[in-house]
Protein backbone atom coordinates (compact mmCIF):
# COMPACT_ATOMS: atom_id res chain seq x y z
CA UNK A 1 67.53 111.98 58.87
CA UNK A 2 70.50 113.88 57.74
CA UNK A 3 70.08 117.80 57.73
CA UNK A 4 70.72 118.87 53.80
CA UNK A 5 73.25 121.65 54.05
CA UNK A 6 75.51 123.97 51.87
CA UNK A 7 79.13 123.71 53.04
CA UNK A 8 79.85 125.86 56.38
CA UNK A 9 82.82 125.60 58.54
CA UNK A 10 83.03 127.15 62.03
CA UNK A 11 86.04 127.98 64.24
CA UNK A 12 85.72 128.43 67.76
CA UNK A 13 88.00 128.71 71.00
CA UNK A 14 87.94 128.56 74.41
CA UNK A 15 90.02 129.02 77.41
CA UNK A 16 91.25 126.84 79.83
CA UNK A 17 90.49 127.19 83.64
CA UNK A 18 92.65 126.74 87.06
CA UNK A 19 89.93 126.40 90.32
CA UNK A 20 91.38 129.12 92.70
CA UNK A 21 89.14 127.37 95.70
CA UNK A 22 86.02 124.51 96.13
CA UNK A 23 87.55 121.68 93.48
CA UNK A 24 85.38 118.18 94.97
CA UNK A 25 83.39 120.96 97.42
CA UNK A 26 81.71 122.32 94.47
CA UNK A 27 79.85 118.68 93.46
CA UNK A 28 78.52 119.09 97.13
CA UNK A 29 76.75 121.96 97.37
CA UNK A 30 79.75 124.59 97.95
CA UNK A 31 80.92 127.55 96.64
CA UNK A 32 83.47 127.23 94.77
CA UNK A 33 85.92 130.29 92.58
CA UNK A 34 87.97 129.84 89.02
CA UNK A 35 89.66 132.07 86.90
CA UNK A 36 89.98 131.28 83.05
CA UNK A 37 93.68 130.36 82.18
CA UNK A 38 94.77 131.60 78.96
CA UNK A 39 96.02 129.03 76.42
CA UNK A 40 92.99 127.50 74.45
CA UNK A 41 91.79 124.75 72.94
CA UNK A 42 90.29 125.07 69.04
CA UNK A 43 87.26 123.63 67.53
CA UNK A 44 86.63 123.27 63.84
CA UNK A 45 83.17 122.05 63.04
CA UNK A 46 82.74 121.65 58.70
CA UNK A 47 79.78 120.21 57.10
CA UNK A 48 79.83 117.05 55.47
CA UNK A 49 77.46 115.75 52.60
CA UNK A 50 76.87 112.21 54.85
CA UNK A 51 75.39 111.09 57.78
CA UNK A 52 78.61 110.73 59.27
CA UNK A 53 80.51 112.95 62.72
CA UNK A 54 84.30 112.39 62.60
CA UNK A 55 86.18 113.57 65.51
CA UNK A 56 89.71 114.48 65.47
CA UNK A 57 92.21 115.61 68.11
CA UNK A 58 95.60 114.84 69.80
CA UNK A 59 96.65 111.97 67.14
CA UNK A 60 93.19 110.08 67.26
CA UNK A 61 90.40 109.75 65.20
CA UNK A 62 86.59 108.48 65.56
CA UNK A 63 83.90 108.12 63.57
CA UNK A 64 80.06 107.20 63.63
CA UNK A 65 76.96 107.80 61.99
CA UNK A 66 73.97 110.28 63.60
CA UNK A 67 72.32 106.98 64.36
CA UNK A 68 74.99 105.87 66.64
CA UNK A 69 75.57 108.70 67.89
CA UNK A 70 71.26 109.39 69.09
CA UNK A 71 72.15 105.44 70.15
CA UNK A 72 75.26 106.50 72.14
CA UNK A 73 73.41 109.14 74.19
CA UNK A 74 70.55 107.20 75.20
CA UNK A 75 72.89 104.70 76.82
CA UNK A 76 74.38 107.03 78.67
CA UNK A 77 71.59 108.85 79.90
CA UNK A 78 70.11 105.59 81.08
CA UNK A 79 73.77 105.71 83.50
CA UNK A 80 73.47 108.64 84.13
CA UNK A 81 69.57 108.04 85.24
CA UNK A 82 70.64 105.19 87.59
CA UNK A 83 73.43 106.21 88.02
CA UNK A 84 75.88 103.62 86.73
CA UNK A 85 79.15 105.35 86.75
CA UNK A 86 81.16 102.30 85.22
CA UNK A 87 79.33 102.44 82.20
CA UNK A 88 80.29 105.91 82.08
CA UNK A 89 84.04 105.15 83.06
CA UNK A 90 84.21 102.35 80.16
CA UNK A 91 82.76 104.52 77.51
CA UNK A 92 85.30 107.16 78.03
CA UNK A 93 87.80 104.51 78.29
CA UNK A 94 86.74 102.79 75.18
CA UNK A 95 86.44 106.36 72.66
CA UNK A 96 88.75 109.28 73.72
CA UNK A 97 85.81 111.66 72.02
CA UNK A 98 82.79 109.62 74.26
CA UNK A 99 82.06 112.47 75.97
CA UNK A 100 81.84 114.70 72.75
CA UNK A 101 79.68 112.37 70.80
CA UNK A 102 77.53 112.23 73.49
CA UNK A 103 77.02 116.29 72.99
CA UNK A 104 76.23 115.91 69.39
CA UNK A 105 73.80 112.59 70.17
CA UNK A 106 72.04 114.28 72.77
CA UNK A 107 71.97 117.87 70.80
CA UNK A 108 70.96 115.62 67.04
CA UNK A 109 67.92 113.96 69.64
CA UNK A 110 66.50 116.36 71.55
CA UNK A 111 67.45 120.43 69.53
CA UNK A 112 66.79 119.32 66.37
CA UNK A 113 68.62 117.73 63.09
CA UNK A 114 72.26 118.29 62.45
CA UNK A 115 73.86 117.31 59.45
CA UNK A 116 77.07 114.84 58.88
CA UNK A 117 80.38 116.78 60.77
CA UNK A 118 84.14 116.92 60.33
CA UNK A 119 85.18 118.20 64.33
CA UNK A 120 88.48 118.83 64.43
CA UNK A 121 90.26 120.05 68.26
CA UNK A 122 94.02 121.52 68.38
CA UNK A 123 95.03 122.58 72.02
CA UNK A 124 97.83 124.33 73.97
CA UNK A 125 96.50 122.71 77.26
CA UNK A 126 98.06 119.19 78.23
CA UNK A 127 95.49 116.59 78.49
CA UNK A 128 94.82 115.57 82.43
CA UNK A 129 96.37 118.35 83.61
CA UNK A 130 94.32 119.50 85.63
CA UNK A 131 94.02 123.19 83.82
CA UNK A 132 90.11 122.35 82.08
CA UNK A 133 91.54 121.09 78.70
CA UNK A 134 88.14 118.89 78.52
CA UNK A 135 85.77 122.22 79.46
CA UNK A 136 87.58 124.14 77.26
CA UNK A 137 86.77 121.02 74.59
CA UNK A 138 83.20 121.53 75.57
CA UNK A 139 82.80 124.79 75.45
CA UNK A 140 84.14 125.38 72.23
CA UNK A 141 82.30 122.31 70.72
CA UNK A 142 78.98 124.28 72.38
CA UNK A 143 79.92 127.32 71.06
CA UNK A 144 80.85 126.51 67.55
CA UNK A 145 77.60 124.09 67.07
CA UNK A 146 75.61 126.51 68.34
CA UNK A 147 76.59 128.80 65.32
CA UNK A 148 77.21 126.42 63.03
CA UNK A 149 73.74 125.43 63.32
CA UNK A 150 72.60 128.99 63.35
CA UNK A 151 74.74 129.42 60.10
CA UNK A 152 72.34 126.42 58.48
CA UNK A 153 69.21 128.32 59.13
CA UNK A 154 67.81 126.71 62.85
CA UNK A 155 67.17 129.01 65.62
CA UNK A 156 70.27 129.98 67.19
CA UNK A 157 70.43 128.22 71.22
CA UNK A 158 70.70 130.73 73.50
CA UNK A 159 73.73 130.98 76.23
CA UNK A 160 71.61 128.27 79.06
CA UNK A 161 71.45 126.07 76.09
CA UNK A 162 75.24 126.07 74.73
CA UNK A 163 76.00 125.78 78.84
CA UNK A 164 73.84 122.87 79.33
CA UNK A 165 75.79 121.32 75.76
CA UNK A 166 79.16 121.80 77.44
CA UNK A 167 78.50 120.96 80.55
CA UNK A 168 76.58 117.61 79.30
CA UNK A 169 80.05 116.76 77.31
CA UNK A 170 82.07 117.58 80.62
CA UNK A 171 79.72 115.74 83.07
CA UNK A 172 80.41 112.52 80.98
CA UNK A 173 84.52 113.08 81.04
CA UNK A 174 84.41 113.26 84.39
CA UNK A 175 82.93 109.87 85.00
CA UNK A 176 79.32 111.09 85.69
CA UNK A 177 80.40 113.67 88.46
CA UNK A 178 81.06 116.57 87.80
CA UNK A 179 79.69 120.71 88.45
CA UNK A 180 79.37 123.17 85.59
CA UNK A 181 82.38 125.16 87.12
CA UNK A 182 84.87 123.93 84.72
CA UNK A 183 82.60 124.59 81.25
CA UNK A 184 81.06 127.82 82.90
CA UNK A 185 84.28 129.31 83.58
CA UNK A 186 85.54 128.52 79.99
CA UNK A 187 82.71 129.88 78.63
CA UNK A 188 82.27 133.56 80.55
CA UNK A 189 86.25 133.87 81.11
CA UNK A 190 87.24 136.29 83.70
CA UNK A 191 87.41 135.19 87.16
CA UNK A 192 83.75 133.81 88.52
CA UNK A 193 82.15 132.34 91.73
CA UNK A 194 79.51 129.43 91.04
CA UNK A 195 77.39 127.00 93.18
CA UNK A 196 76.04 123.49 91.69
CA UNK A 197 72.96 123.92 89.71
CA UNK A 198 73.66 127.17 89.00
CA UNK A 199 75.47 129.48 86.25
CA UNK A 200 78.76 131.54 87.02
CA UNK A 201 78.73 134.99 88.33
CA UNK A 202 81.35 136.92 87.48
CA UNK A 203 83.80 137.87 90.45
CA UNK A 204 85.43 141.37 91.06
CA UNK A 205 89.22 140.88 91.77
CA UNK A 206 91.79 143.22 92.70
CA UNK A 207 94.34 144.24 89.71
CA UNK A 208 97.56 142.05 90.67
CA UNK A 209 96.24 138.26 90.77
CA UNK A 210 99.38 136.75 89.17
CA UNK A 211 99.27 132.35 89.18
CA UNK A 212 102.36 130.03 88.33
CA UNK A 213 100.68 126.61 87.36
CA UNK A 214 103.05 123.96 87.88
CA UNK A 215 102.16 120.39 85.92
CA UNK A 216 103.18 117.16 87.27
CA UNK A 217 103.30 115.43 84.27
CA UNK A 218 101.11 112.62 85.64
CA UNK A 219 98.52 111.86 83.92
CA UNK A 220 96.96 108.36 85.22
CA UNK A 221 95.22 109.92 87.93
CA UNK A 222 91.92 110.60 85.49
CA UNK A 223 89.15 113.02 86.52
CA UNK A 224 86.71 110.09 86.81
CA UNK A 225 89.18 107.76 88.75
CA UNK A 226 89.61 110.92 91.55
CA UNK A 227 86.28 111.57 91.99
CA UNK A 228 85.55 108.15 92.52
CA UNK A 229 88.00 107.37 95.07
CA UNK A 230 86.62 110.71 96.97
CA UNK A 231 83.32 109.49 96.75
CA UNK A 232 83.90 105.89 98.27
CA UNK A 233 85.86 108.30 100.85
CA UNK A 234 83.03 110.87 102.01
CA UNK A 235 80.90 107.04 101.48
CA UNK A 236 82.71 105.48 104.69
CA UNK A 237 81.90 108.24 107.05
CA UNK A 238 79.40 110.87 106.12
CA UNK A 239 80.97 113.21 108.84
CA UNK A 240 83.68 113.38 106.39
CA UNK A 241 81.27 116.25 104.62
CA UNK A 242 82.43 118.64 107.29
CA UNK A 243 85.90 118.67 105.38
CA UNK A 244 83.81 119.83 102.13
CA UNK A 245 82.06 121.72 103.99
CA UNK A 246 85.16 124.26 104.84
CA UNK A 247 86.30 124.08 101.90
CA UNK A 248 83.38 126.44 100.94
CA UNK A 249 83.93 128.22 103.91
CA UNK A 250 87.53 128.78 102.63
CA UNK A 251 85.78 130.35 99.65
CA UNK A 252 83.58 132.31 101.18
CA UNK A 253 86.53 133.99 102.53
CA UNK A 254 88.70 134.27 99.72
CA UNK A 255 86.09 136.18 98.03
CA UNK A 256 86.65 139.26 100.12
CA UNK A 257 89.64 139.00 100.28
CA UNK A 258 90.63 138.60 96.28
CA UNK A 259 88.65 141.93 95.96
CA UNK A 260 90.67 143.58 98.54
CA UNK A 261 93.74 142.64 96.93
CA UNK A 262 94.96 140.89 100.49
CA UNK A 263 97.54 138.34 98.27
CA UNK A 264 99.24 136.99 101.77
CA UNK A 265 95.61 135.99 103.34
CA UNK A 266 94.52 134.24 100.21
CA UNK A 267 97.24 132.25 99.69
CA UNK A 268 96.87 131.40 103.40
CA UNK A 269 93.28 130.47 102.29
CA UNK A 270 95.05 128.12 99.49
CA UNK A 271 97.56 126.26 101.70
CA UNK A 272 94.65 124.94 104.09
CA UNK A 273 92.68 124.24 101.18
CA UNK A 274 95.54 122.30 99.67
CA UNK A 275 95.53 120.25 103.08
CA UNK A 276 91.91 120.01 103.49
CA UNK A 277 92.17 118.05 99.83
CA UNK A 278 94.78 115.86 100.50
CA UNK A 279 92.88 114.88 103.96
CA UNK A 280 90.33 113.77 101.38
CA UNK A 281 92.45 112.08 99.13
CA UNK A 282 92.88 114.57 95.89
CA UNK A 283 96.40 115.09 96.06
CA UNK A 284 99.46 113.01 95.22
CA UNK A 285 103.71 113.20 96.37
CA UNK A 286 104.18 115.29 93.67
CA UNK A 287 101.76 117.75 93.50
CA UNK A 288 102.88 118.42 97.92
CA UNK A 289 106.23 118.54 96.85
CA UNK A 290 105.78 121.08 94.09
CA UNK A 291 103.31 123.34 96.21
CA UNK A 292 106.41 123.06 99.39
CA UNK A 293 108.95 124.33 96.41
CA UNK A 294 106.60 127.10 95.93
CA UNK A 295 106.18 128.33 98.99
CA UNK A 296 109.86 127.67 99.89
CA UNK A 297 110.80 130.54 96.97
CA UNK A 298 107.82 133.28 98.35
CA UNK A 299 104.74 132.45 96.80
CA UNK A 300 101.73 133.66 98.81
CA UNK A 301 100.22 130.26 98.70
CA UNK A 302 100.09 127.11 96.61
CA UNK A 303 97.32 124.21 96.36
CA UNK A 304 96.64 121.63 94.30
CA UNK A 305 93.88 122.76 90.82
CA UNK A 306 91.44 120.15 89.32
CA UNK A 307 90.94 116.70 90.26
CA UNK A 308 94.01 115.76 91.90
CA UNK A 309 95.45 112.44 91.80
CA UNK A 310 98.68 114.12 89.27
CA UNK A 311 97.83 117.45 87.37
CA UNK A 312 98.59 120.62 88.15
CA UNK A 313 98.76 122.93 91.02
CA UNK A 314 98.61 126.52 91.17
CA UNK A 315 101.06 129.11 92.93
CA UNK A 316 99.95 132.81 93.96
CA UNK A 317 102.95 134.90 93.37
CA UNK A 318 104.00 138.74 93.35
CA UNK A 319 105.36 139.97 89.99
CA UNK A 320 108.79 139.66 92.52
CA UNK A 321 108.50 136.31 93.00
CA UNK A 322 107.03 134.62 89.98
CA UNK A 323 110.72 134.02 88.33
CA UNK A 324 111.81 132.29 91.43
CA UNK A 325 108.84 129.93 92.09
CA UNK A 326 108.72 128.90 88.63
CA UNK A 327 112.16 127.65 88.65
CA UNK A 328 111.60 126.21 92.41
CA UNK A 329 108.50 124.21 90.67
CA UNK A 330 110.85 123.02 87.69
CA UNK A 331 113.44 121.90 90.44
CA UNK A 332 111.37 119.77 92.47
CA UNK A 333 110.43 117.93 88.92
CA UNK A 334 107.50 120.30 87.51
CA UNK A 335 106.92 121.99 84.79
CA UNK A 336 106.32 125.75 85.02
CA UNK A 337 103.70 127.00 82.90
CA UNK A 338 102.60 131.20 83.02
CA UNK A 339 99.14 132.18 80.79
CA UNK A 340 97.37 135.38 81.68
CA UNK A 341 94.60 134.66 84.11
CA UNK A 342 90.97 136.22 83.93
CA UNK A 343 91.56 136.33 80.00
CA UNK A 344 88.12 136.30 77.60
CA UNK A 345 86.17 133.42 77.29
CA UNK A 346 84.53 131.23 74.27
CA UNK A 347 84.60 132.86 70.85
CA UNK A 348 83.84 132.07 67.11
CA UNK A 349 87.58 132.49 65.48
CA UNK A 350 85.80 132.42 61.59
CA UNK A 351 82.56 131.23 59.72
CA UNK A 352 82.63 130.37 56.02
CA UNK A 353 79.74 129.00 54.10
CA UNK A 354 79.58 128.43 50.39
């Protein structure tokens, strides 16, 4: 049944994210750290007077009614239940806003009615790049329903509940794998530590952590088609956990240290980290080459950020050497992109009812 409404239109933002340490070793059990990246992506929720949810973002559109969408969810809860990833894979193949429909299905079945929606996203992060453009979708859809709904008189969901909403959107981009560490950290900003299963903690860091994020520009290695390869990888050898396994160790480490302020050690931490993910298969000729440029012109460290397979990579650097490992990173083909790091999280931009 439709939810009758007066007309309300939310605004909400939220930050994008670069994983310092523990990308892959966080979905088994390991620590893993991320800092909130600056630009942001933009949710507009409006109320419409139909039982209709149109989605629109970066040049495509989508639209069903509530019923499909309560219809979509249950389908891919029953993957997610088994699990049967390519269902998963094909849905977010099939709709470029599965994984956001599948919020509002499983939100419109299980918190209650919501009413017929006009969601509009506008983003400065590129798409596959490894820098948490689809948490910061996510968490702003989370964020801006939750109030939105608020706005139309139902009790507002508290901050588990707009987590579990992003994270359900999230877990569904990433082709049914996927940790909370991507929505969490888009949602609390800063810089946090978090553990599967959990929530982020926020993490004290020395004044002076200063990232150049260097984007491949390839795109075709998706989130879901990484994390599949790694997990028919770890499949063929279970001792292959060990690599994982110091990966966490790795963060462990770099937690001290990134309160300390001890740049030189953690980017040592980030180099073997680097190579511990490319061991497992996460990296790609690219994203080596641009991490050697940046280490060739001073950074501290460089590793790859995200899923791998293309994307980004990340770069600690000195406010000396920033200039000269972005232009290394745009000379071995990159593209050289500086946000401020440990910036705020989610927020409503505007609310306007009539």
């Amino acid at each position: 049944m439709t939810l009758a409404v007066s007309t309300c239109a939310v605004t909400s933002s939220a930050p994008g994210k670069v994983i310092l340490f523990g990308e892959h070793a966080v979905n088994r059990g390991q620590l893993a750290l991320a800092t909130a990246f600056g630009r942001r992506t933009t949710c507009t929720l409006s109320t419409r007077d139909d039982d209709r949810v149109v989605f629109r973002g970066a040049g495509r559109e989508s639209t069903r009614t509530l019923a499909e969408l309560k219809e979509h969810a249950a389908t891919l809860d029953a993957a997610l239940a088994t699990p049967e990833f390519a269902t998963i894979t094909e849905a977010v193949r099939a709709d470029f806003f599965a994984s956001s429909a599948y919020v509002l299905g499983r939100v419109a079945v299980l918190d209650g009615s919501i009413p017929g929606l006009d969601i509009s996203f506008a983003s400065d992060l590129p798409i596959g790049g490894g820098i948490g453009s689809g948490g910061a979708v996510h968490a702003a859809l989370a964020v801006g329903l939750g109030r939105l709904l608020g706005e139309l008189g139902q009790p507002a969901p508290d901050a588990g509940r707009i987590g579990e909403w992003a994270y359900a959107g999230d877990r569904i981009a990433h082709g049914g794998t996927a940790s909370a560490l991507d929505t969490q950290t888009s949602l609390l900003g800063g810089v946090i530590e978090f553990r599967a299963g959990g929530v982020g903690r926020p993490l004290a860091v020395a004044p002076g952590l200063r990232l150049v994020v260097g984007d491949t520009g390839i795109k075709k290695g998706s989130t879901g088609s990484v994390n599949a390869r790694i997990r028919d990888w770890l499949a063929a050898d279970a001792a292959r956990l060990r690599t994982f396994e110091e990966m966490g160790a790795l963060a462990l480490a770099a937690r001290g240290l990134l309160a300390a302020g001890r740049w030189a050690e953690v980017g040592a931490l980030m180099d073997r980290n680097h190579a511990l993910l490319a061991t497992a298969g996460a990296s790609h000729p690219r994203l080596d080459a641009l991490c050697a440029a940046a280490r060739g012109a001073g950074a501290f460290g460089a590793k790859l950020t995200g899923a791998g397979g293309g994307g980004a990579m990340i770069a600690l650097v000195s406010d000396i050497t920033a200039a000269p490992v972005a232009a290394a990173i745009h000379a071995a083909g990159g593209t050289p992109l500086e946000a401020l790091v440990g910036g705020p999280g989610a927020a409503i931009e505007s609310v306007a009812s009539t």
